[in-house]
N, C-alpha and C. Protein backbone atom coordinates (compact mmCIF):
# COMPACT_ATOMS: atom_id res chain seq x y z
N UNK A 1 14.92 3.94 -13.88
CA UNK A 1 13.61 3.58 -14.38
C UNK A 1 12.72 3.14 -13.21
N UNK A 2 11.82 3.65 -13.10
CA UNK A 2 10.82 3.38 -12.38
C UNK A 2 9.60 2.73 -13.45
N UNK A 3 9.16 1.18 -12.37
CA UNK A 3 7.71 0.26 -12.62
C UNK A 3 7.31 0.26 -11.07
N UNK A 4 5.49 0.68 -11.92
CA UNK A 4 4.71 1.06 -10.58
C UNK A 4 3.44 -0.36 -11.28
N UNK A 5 3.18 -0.81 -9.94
CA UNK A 5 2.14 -1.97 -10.30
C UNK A 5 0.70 -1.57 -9.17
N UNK A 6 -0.58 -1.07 -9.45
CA UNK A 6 -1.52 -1.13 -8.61
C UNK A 6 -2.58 -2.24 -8.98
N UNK A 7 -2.17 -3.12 -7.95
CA UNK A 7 -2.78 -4.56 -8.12
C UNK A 7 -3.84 -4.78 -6.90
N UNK A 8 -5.34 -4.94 -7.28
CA UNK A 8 -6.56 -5.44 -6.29
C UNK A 8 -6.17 -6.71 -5.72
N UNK A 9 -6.26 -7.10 -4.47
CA UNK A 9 -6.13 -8.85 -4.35
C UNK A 9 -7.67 -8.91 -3.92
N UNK A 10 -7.93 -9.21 -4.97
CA UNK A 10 -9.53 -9.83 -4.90
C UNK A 10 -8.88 -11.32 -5.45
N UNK A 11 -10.36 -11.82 -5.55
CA UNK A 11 -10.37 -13.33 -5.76
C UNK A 11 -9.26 -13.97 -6.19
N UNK A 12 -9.06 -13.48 -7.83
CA UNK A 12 -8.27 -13.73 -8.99
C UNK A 12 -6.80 -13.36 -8.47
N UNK A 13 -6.23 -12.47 -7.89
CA UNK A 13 -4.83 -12.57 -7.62
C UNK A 13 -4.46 -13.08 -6.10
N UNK A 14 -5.58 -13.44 -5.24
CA UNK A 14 -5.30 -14.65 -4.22
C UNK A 14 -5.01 -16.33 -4.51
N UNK A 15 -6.24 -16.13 -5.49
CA UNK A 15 -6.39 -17.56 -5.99
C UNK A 15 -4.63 -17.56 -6.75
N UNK A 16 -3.98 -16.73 -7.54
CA UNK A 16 -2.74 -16.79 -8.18
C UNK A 16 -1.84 -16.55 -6.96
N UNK A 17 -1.82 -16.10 -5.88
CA UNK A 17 -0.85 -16.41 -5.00
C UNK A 17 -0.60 -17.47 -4.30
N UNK A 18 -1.74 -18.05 -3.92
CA UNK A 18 -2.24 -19.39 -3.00
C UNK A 18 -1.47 -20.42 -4.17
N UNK A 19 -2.01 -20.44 -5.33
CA UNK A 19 -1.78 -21.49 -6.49
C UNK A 19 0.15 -20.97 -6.53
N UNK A 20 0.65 -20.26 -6.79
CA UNK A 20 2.32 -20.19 -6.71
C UNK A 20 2.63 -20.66 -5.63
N UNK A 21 2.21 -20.81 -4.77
CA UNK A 21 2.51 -20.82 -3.62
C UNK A 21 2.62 -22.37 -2.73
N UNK A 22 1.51 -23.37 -3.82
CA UNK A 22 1.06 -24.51 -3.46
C UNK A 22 2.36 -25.13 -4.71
N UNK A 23 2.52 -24.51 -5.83
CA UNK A 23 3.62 -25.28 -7.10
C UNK A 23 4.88 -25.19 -6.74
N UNK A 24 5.23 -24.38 -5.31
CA UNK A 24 6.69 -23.80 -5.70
C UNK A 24 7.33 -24.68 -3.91
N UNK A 25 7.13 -23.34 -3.21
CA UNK A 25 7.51 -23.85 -1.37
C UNK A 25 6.51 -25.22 -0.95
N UNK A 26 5.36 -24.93 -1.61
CA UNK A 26 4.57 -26.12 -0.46
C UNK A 26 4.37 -27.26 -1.44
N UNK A 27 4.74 -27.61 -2.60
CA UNK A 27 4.76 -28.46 -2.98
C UNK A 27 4.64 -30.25 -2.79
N UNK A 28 6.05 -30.06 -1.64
CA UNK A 28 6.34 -31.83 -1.02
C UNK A 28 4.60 -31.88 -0.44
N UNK A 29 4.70 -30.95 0.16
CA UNK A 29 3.04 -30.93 1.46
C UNK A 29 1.98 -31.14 0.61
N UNK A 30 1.67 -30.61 -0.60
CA UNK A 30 0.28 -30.55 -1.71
C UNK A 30 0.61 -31.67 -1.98
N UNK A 31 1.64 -32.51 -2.55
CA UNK A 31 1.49 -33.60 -2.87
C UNK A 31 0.85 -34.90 -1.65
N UNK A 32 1.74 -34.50 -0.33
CA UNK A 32 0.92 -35.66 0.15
C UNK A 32 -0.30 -35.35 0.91
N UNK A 33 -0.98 -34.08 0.96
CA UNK A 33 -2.44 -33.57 1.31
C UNK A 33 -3.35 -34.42 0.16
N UNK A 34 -3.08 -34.07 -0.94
CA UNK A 34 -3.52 -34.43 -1.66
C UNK A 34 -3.65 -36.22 -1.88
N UNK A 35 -2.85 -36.62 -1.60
CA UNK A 35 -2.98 -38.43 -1.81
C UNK A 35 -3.85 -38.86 -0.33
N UNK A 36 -3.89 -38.04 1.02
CA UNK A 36 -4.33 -38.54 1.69
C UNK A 36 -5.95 -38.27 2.04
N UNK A 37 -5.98 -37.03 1.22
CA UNK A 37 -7.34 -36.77 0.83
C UNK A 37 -8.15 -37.30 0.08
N UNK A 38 -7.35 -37.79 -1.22
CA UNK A 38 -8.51 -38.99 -1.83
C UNK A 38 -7.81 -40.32 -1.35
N UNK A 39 -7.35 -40.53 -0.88
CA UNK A 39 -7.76 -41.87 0.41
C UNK A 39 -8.75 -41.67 1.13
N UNK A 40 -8.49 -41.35 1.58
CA UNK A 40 -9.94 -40.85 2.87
C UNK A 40 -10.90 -40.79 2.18
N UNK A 41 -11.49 -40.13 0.76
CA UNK A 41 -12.67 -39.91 -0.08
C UNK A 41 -12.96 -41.43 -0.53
N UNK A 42 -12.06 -41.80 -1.14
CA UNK A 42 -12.19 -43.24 -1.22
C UNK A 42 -12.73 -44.35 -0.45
N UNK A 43 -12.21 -44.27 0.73
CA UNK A 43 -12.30 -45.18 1.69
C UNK A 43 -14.16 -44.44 2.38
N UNK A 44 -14.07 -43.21 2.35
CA UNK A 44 -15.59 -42.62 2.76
C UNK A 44 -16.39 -42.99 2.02
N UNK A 45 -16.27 -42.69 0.79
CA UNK A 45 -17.35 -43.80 -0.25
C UNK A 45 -17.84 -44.54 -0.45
N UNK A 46 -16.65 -45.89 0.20
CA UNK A 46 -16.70 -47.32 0.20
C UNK A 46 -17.60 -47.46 1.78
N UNK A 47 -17.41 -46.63 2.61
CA UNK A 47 -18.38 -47.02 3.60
C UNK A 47 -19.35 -47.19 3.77
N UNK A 48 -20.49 -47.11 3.02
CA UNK A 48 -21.97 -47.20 2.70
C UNK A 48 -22.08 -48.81 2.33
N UNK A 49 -20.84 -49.70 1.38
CA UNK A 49 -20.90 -50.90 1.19
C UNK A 49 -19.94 -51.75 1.53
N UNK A 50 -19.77 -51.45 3.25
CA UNK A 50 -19.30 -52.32 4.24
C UNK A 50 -20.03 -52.70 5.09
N UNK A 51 -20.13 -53.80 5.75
CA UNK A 51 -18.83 -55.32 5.21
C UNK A 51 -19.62 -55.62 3.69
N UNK A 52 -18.61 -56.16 3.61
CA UNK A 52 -18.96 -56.64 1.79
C UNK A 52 -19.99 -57.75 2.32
N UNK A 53 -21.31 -57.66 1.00
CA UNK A 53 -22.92 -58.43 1.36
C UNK A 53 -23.55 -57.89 1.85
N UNK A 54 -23.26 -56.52 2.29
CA UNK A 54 -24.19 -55.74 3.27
C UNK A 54 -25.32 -54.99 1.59
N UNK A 55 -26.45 -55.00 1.83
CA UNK A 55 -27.20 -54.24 1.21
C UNK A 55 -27.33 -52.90 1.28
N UNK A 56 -27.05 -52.27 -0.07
CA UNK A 56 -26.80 -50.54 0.53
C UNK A 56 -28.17 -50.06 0.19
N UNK A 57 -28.29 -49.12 1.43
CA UNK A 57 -29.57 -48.26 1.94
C UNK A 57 -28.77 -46.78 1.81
N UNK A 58 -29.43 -46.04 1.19
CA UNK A 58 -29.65 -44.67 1.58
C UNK A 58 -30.56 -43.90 3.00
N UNK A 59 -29.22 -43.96 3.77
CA UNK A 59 -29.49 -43.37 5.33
C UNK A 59 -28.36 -42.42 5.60
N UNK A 60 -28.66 -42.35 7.15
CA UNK A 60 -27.65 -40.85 7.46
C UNK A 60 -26.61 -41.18 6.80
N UNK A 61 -25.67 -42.40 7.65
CA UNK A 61 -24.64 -42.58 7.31
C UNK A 61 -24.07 -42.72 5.72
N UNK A 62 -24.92 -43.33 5.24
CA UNK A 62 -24.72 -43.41 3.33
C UNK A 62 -24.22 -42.14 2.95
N UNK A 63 -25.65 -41.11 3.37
CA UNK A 63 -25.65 -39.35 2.92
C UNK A 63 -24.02 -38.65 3.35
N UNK A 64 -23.97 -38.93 4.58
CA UNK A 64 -23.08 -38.55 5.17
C UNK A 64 -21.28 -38.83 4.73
N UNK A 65 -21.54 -39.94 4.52
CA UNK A 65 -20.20 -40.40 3.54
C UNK A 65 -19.98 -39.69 1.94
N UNK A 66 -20.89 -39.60 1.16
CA UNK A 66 -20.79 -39.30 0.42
C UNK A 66 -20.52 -37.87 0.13
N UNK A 67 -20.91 -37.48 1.28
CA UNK A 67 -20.64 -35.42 1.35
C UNK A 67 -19.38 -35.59 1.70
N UNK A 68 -18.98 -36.18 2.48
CA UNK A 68 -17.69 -36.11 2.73
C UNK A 68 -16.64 -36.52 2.01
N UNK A 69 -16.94 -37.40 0.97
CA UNK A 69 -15.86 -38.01 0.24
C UNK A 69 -15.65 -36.91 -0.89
N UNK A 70 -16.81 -36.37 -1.29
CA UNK A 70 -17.07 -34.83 -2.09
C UNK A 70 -16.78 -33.56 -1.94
N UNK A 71 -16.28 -33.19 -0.11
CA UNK A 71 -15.60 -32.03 0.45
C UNK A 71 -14.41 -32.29 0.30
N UNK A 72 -13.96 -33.75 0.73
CA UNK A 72 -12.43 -33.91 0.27
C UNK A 72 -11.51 -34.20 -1.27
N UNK A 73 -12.71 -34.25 -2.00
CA UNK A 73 -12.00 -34.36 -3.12
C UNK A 73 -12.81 -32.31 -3.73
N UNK A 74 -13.27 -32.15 -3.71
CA UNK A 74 -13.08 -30.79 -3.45
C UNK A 74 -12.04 -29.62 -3.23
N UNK A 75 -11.00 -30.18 -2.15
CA UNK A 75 -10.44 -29.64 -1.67
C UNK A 75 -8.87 -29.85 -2.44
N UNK A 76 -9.08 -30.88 -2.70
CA UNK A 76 -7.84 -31.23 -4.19
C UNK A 76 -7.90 -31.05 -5.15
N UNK A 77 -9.06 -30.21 -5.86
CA UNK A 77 -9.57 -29.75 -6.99
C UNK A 77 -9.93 -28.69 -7.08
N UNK A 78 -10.05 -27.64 -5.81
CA UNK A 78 -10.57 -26.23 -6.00
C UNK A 78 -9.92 -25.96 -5.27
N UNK A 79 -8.73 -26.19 -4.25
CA UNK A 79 -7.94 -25.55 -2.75
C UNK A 79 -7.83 -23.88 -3.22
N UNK A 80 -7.05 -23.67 -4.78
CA UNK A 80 -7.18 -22.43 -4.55
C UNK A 80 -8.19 -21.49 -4.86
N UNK A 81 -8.98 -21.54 -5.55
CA UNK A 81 -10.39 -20.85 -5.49
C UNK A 81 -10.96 -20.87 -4.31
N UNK A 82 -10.95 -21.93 -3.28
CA UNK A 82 -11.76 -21.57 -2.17
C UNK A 82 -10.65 -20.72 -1.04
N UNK A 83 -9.45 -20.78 -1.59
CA UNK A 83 -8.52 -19.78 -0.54
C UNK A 83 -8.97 -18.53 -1.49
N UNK A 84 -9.11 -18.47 -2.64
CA UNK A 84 -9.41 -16.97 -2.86
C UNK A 84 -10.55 -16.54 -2.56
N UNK A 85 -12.04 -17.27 -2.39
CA UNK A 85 -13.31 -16.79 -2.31
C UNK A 85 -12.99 -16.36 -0.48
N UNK A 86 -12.51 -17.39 0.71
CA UNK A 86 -12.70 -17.58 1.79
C UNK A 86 -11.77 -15.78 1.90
N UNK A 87 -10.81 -15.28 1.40
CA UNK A 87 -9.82 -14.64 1.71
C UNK A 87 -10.23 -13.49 1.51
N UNK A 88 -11.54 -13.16 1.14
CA UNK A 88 -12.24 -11.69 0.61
C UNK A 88 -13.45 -11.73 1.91
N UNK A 89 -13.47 -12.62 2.57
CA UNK A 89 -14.04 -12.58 4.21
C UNK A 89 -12.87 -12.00 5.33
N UNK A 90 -11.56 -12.19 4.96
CA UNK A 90 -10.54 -11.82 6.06
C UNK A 90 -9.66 -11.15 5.71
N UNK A 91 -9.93 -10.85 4.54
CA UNK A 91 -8.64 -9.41 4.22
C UNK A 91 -9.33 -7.77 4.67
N UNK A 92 -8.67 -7.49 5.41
CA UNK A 92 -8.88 -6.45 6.29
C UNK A 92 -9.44 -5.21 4.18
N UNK A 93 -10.10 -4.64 4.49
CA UNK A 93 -10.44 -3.43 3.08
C UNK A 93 -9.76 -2.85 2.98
N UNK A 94 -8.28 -2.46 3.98
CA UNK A 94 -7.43 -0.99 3.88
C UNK A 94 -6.33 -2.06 3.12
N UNK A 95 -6.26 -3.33 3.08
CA UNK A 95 -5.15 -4.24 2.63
C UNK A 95 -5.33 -4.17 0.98
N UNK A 96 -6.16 -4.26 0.73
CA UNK A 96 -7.09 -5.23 -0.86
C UNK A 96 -6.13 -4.34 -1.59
N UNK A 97 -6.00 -2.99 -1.82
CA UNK A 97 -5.61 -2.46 -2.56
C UNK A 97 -3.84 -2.14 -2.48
N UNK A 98 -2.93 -2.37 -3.66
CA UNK A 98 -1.59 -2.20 -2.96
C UNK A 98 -0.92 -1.54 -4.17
N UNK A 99 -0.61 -0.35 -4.18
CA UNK A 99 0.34 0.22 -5.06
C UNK A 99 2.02 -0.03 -5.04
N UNK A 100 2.35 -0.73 -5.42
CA UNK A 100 3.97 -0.95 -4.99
C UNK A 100 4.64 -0.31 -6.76
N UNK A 101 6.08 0.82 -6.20
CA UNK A 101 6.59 0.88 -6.91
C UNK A 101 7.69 0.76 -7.11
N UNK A 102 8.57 0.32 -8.18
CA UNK A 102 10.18 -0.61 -8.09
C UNK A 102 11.03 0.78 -8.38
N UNK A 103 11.98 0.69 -7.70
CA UNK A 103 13.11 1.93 -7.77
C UNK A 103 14.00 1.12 -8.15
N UNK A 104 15.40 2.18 -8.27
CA UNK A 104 16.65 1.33 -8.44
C UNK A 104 17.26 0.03 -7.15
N UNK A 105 16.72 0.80 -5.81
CA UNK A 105 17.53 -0.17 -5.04
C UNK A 105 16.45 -0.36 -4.22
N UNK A 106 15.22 -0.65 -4.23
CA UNK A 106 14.25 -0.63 -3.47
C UNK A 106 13.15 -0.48 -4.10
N UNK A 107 12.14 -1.16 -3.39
CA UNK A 107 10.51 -0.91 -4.13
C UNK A 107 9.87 -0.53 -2.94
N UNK A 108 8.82 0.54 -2.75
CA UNK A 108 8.26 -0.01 -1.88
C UNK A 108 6.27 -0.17 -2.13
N UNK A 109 5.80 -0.70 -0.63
CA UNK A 109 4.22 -1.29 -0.90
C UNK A 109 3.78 -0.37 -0.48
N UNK A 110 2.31 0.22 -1.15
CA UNK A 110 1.23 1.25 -0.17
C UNK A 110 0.07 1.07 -0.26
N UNK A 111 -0.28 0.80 1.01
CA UNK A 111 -1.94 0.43 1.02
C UNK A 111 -2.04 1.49 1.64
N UNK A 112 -3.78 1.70 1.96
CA UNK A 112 -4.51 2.39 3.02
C UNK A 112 -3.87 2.56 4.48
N UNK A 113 -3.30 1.58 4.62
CA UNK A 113 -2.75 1.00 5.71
C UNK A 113 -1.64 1.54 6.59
N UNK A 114 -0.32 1.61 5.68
CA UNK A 114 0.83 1.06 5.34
C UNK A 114 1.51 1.89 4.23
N UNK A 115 2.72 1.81 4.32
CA UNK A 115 4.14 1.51 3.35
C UNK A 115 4.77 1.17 3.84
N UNK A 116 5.22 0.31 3.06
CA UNK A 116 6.58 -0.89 3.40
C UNK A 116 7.78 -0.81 2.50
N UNK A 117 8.76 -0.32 2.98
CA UNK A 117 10.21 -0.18 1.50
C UNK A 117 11.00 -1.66 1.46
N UNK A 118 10.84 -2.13 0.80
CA UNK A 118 11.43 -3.72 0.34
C UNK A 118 12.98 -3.48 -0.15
N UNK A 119 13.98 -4.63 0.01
CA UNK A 119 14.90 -4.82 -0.75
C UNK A 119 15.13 -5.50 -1.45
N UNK A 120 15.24 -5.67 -2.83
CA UNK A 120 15.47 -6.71 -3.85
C UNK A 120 16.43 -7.77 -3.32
N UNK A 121 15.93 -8.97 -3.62
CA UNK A 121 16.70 -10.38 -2.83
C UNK A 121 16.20 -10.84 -1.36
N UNK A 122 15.04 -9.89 -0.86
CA UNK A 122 14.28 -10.47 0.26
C UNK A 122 13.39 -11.71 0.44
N UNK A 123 12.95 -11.62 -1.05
CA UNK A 123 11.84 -12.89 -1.54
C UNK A 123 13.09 -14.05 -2.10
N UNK A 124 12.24 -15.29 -1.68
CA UNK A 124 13.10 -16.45 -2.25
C UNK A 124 13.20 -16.71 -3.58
N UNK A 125 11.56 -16.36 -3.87
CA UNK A 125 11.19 -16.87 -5.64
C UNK A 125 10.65 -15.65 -6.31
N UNK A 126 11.39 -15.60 -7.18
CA UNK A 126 10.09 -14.77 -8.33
C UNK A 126 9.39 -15.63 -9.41
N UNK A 127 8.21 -15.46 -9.26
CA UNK A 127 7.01 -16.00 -10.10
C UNK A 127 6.55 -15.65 -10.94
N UNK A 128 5.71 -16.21 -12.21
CA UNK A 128 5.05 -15.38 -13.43
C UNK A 128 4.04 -16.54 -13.54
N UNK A 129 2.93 -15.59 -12.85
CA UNK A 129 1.86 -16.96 -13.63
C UNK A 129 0.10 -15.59 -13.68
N UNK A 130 0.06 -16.59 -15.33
CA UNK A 130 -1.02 -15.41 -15.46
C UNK A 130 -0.66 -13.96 -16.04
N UNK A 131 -1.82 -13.24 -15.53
CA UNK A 131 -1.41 -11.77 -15.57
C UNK A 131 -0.98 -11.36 -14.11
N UNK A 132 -0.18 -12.26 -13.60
CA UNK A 132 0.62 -11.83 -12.40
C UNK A 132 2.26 -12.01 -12.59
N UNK A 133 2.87 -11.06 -11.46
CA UNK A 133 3.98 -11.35 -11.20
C UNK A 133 3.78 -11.76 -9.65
N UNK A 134 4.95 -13.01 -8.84
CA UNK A 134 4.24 -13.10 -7.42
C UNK A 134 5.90 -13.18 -6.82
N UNK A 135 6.02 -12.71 -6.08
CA UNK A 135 7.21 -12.65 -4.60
C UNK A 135 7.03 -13.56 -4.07
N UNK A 136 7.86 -14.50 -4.08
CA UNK A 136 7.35 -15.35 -2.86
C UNK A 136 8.33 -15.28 -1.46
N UNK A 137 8.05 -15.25 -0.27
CA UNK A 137 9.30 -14.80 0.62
C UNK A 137 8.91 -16.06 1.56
N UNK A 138 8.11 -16.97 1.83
CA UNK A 138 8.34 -18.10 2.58
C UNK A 138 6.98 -19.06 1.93
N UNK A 139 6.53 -20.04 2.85
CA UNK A 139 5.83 -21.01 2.72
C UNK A 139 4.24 -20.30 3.07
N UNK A 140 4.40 -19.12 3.50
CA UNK A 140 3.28 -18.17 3.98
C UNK A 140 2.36 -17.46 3.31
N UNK A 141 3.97 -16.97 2.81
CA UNK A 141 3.90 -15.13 2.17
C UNK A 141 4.45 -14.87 1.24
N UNK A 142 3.33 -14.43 0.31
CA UNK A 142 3.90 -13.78 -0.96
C UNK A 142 3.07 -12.65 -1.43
N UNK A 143 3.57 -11.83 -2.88
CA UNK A 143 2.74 -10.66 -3.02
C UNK A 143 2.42 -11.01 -4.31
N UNK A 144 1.37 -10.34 -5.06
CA UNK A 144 1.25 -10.21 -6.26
C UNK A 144 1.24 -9.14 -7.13
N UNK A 145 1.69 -8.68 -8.55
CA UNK A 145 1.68 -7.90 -9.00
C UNK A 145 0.84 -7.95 -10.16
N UNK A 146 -0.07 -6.96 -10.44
CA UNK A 146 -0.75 -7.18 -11.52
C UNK A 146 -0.37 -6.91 -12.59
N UNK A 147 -0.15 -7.21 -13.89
CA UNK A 147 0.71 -7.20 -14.84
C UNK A 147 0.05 -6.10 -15.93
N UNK A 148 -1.19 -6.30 -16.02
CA UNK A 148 -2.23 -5.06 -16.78
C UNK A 148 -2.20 -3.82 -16.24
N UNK A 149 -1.69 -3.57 -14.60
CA UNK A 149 -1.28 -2.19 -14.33
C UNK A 149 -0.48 -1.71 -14.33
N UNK A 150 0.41 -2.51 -14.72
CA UNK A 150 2.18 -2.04 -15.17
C UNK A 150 2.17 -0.72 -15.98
N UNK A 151 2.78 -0.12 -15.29
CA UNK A 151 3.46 1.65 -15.58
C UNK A 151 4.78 1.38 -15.59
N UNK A 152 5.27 2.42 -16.25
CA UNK A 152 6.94 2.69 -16.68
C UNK A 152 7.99 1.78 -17.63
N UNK A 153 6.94 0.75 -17.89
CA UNK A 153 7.75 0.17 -18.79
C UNK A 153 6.79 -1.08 -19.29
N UNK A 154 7.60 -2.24 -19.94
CA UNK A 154 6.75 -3.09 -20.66
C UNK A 154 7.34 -4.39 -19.52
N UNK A 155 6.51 -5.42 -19.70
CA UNK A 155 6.59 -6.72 -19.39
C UNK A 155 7.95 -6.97 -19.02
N UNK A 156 8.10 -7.15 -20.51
CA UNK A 156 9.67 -7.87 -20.84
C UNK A 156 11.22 -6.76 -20.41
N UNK A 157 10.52 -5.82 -20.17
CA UNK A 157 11.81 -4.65 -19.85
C UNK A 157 11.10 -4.81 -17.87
N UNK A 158 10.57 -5.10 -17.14
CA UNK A 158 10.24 -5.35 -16.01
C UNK A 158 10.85 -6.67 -15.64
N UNK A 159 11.03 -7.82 -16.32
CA UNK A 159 10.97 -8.98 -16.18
C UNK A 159 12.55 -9.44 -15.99
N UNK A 160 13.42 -8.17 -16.97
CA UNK A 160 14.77 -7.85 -16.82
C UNK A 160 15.08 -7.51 -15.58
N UNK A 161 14.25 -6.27 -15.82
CA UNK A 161 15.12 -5.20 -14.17
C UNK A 161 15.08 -6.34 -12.95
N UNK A 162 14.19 -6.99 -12.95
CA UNK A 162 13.71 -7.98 -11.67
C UNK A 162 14.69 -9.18 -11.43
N UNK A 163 15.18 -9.45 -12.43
CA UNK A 163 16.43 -10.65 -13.14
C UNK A 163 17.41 -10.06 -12.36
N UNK A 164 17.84 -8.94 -13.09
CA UNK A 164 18.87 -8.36 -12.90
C UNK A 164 18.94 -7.73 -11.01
N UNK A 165 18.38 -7.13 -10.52
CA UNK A 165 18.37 -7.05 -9.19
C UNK A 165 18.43 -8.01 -8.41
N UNK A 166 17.82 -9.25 -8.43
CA UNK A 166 17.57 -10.42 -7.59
C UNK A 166 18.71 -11.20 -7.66
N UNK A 167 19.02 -11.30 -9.27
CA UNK A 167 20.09 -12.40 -9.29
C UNK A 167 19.49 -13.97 -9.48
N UNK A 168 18.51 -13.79 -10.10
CA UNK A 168 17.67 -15.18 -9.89
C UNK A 168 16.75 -15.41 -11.33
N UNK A 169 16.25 -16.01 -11.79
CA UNK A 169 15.66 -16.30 -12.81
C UNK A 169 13.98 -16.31 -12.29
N UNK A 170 13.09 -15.98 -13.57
CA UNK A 170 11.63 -16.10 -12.65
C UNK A 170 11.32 -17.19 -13.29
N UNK A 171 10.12 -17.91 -12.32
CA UNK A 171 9.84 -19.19 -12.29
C UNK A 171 8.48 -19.30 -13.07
N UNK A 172 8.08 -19.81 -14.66
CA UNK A 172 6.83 -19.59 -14.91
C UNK A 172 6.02 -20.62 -14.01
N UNK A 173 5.22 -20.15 -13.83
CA UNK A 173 4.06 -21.62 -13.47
C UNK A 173 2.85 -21.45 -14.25
């Protein structure tokens, strides 16, 4: 049985790789990016009414704190939308598009670019989030599959073969 997936990585399946990617390998790290980022927002905030008795004025520094306490809490609230908007500036055009199709003992990727023949059990994690399926193979790198372009079979008969080759269970997020 052959499943063929031709998946765009535009916005929507970066933003779903970046986001698997931040729940699964980089996790320990998102957690403490994240606590030290709204510290810092916090503590940037509070700088406009230091030392305590000081009368607060709207000046550079006021303005200036407050953008900043707003980029960093930003960045703990949108990290992956702005990795997917920023990532359609640096993905090369021959990349965006990737036809990968699953064989019995091998899949492989084809862009504009490229083909790449994969071996099942190369990736650490398999993922399901969304209308994606995602590979994950380090703290880096992963792929996505779009689930609405699925050929040769259904979801749940894909979701097997992938089980069954890897040896691993997929991870919803």
């Amino acid at each position: 049985m052959e499943f063929q997936f031709d998946t765009i990585y535009g916005v929507k399946a970066v933003t779903v790789m970046s986001k698997s990617l931040r729940k699964t390998l980089r996790r320990e790290k998102t957690i403490k990016s994240n606590i030290l980022n709204i510290l810092l927002a916090v503590l940037s905030a509070a700088l406009p009414f230091l030392p305590p008795g000081r009368e607060f004025v709207w000046d550079f520094i006021s303005v200036t704190s407050f953008i900043f306490a707003f980029l960093l809490l930003s960045m703990v609230f949108f990290y992956d939308i702005i990795n997917g908007v920023t990532a359609q500036y640096t993905v090369d055009e021959r990349l965006k598009r990737n036809v990968t199709v699953f064989y019995d003992c091998w899949y492989t990727s084809t862009t504009e670019y490229e083909t790449k023949q994969w071996m099942y059990g190369n990736h650490c994690i398999t993922a399901e989030m969304g209308d994606y399926f995602v590979f994950i193979f380090d703290k880096y790198t992963a792929y996505v599959y779009d689930k609405r372009t699925l050929t040769g079979g259904t979801e749940e008969e894909f979701r097997k073969f992938i089980i069954e080759k890897t040896g691993r269970e997929i991870v919803k997020l």
